[in-house]
N, C-alpha and C. Protein backbone atom coordinates (compact mmCIF):
# COMPACT_ATOMS: atom_id res chain seq x y z
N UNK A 1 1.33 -28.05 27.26
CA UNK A 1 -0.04 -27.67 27.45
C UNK A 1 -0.95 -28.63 26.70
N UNK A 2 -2.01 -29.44 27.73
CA UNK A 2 -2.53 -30.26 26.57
C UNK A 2 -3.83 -30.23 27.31
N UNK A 3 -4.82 -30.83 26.46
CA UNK A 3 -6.29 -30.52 27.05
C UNK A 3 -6.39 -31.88 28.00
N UNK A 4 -7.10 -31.33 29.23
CA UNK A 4 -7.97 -32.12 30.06
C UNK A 4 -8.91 -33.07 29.43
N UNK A 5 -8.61 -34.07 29.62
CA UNK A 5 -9.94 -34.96 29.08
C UNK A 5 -10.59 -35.69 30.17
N UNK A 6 -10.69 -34.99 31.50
CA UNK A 6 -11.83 -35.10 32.46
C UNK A 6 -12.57 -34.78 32.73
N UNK A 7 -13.33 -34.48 33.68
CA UNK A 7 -14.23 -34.14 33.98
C UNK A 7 -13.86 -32.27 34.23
N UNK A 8 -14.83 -31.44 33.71
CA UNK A 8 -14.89 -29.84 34.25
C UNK A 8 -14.78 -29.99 35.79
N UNK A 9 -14.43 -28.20 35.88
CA UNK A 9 -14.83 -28.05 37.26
C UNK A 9 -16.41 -27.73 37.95
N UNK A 10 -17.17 -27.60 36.95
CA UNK A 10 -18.72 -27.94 37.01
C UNK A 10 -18.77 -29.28 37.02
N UNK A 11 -19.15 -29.87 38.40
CA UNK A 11 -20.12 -31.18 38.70
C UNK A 11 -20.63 -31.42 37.61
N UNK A 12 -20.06 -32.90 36.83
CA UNK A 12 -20.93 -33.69 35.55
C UNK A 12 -20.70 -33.15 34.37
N UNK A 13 -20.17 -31.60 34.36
CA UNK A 13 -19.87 -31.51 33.21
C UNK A 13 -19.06 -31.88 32.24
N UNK A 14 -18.91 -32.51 31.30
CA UNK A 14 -18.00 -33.30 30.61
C UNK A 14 -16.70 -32.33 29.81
N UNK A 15 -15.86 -32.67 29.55
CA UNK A 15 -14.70 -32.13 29.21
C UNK A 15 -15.11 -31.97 27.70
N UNK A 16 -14.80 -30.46 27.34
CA UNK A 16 -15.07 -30.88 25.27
C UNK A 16 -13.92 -30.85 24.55
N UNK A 17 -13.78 -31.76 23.88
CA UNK A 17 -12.27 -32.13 22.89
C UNK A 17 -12.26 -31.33 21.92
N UNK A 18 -11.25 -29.86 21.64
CA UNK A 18 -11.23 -28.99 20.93
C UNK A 18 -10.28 -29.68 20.29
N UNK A 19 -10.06 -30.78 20.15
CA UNK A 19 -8.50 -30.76 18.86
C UNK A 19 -9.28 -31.37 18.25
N UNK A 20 -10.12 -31.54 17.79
CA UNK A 20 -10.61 -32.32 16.44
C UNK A 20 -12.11 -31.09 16.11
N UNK A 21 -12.02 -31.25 14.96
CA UNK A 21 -12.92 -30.29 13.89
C UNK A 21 -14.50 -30.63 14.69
N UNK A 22 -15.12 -29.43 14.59
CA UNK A 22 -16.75 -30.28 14.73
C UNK A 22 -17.22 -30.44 13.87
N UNK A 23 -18.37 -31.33 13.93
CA UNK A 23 -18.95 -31.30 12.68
C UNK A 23 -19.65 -30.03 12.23
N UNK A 24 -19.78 -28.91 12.47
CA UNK A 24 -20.36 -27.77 12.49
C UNK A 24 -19.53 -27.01 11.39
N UNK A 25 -18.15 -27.01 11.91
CA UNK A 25 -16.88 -26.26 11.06
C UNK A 25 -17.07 -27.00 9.69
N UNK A 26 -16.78 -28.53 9.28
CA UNK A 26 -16.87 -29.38 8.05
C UNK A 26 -18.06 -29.00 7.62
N UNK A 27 -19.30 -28.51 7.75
CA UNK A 27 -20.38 -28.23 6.97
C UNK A 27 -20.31 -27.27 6.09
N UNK A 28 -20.74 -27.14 4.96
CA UNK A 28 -20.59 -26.01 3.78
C UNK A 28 -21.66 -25.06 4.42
N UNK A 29 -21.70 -24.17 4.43
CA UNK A 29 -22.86 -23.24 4.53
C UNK A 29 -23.01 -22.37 3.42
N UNK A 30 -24.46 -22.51 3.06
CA UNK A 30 -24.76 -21.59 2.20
C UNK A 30 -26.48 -20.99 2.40
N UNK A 31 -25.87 -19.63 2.58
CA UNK A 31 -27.30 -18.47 3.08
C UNK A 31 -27.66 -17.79 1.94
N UNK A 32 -29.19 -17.81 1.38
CA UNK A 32 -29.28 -17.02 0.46
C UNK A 32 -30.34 -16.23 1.28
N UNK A 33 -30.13 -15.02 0.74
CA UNK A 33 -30.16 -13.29 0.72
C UNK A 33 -31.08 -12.61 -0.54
N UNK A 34 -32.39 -12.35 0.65
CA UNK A 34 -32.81 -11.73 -0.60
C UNK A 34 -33.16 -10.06 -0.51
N UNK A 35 -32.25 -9.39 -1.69
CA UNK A 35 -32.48 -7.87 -1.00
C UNK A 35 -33.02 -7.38 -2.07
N UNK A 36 -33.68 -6.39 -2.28
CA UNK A 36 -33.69 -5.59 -3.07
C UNK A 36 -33.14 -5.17 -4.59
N UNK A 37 -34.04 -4.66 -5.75
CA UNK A 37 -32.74 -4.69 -6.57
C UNK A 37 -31.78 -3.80 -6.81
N UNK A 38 -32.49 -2.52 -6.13
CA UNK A 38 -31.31 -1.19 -6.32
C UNK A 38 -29.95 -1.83 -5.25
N UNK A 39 -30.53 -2.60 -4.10
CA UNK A 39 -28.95 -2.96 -2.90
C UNK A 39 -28.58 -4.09 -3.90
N UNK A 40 -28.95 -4.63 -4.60
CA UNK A 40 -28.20 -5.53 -5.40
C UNK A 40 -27.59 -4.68 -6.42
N UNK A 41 -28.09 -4.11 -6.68
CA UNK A 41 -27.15 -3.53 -8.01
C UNK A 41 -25.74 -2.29 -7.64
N UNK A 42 -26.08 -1.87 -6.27
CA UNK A 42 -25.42 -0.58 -5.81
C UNK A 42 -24.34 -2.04 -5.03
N UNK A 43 -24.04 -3.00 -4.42
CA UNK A 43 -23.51 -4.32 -4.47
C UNK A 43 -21.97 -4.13 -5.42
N UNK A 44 -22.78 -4.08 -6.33
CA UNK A 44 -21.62 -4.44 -7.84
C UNK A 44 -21.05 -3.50 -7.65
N UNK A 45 -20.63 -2.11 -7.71
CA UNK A 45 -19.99 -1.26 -7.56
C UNK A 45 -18.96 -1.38 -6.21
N UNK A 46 -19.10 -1.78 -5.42
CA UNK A 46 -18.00 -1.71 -4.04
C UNK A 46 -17.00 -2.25 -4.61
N UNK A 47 -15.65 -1.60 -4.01
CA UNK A 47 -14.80 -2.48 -4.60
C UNK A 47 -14.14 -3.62 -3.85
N UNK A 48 -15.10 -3.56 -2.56
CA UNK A 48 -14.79 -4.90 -1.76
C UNK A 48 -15.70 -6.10 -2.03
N UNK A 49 -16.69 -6.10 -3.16
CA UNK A 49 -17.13 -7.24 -3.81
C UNK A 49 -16.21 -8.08 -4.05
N UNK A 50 -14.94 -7.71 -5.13
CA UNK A 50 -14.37 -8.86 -5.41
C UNK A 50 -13.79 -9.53 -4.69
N UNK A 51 -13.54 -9.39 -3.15
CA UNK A 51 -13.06 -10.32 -2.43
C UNK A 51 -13.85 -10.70 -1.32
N UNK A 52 -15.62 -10.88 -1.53
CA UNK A 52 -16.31 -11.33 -0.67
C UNK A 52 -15.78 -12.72 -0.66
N UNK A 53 -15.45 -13.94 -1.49
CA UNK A 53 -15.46 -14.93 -1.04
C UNK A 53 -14.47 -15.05 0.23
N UNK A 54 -13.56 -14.79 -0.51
CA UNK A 54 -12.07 -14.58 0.21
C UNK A 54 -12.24 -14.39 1.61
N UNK A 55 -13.36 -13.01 2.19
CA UNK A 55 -13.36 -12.95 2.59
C UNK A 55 -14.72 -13.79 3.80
N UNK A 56 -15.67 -14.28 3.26
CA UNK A 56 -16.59 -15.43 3.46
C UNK A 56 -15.63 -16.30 4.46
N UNK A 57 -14.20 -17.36 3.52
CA UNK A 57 -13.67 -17.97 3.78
C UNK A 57 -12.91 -17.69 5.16
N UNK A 58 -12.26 -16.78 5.51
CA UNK A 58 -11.61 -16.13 6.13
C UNK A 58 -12.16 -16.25 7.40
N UNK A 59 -13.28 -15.55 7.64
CA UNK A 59 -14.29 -15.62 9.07
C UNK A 59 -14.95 -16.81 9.46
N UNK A 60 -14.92 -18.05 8.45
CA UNK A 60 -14.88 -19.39 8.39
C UNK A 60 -13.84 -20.36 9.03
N UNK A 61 -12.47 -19.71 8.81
CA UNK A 61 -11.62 -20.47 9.17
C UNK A 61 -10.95 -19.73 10.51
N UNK A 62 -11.16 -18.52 10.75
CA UNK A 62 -10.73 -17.54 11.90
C UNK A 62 -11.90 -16.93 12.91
N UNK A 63 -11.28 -16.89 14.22
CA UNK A 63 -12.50 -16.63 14.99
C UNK A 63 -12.30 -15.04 14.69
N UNK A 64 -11.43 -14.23 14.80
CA UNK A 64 -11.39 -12.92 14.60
C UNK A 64 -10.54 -12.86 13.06
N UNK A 65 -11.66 -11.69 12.35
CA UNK A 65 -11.22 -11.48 11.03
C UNK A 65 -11.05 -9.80 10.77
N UNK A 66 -10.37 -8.74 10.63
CA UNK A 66 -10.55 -7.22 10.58
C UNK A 66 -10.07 -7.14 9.06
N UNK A 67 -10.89 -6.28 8.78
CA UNK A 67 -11.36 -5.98 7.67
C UNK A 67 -11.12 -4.46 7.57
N UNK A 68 -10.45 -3.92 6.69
CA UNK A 68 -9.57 -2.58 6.13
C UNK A 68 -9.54 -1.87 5.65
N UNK A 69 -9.93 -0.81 4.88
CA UNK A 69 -10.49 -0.11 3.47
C UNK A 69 -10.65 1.74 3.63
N UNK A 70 -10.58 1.75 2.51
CA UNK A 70 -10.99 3.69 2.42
C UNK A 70 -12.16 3.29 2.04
N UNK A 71 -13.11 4.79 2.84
CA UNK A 71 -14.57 4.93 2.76
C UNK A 71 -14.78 5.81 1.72
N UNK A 72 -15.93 5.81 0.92
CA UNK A 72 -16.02 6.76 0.44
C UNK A 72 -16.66 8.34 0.61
């Protein structure tokens, strides 16, 4: 199985080369958020804070990410 590097089956449309990174994926992203201070402070208490990066990273590197937990 290997990618087409011709032409689509749309007239002119060009073929897009998924085996190499875009430059989109290599970009760092960073969003700042500005909320409130009680949602910032009620924040610290979840105990799925400590693995926001983790989980940041995760939906970064995966198109589908599910996410698991008891509610309170």
């Amino acid at each position: 199985m290997g990618l087409n590097t011709g032409q689509d089956k749309v007239k002119g449309s060009p073929k897009v080369n998924f085996s190499r990174p875009s430059e989109l994926q290599q970009r760092k992203n960073v969003v700042h958020v500005s909320r409130p201070n009680e949602v910032e402070n009620a924040r610290g208490y979840l105990p799925i804070i400590d693995m926001e990066m983790d989980i940041m990273e995760a939906i970064k590197e995966n198109s589908v990410v599910i996410i698991r937990g008891e509610t309170r």
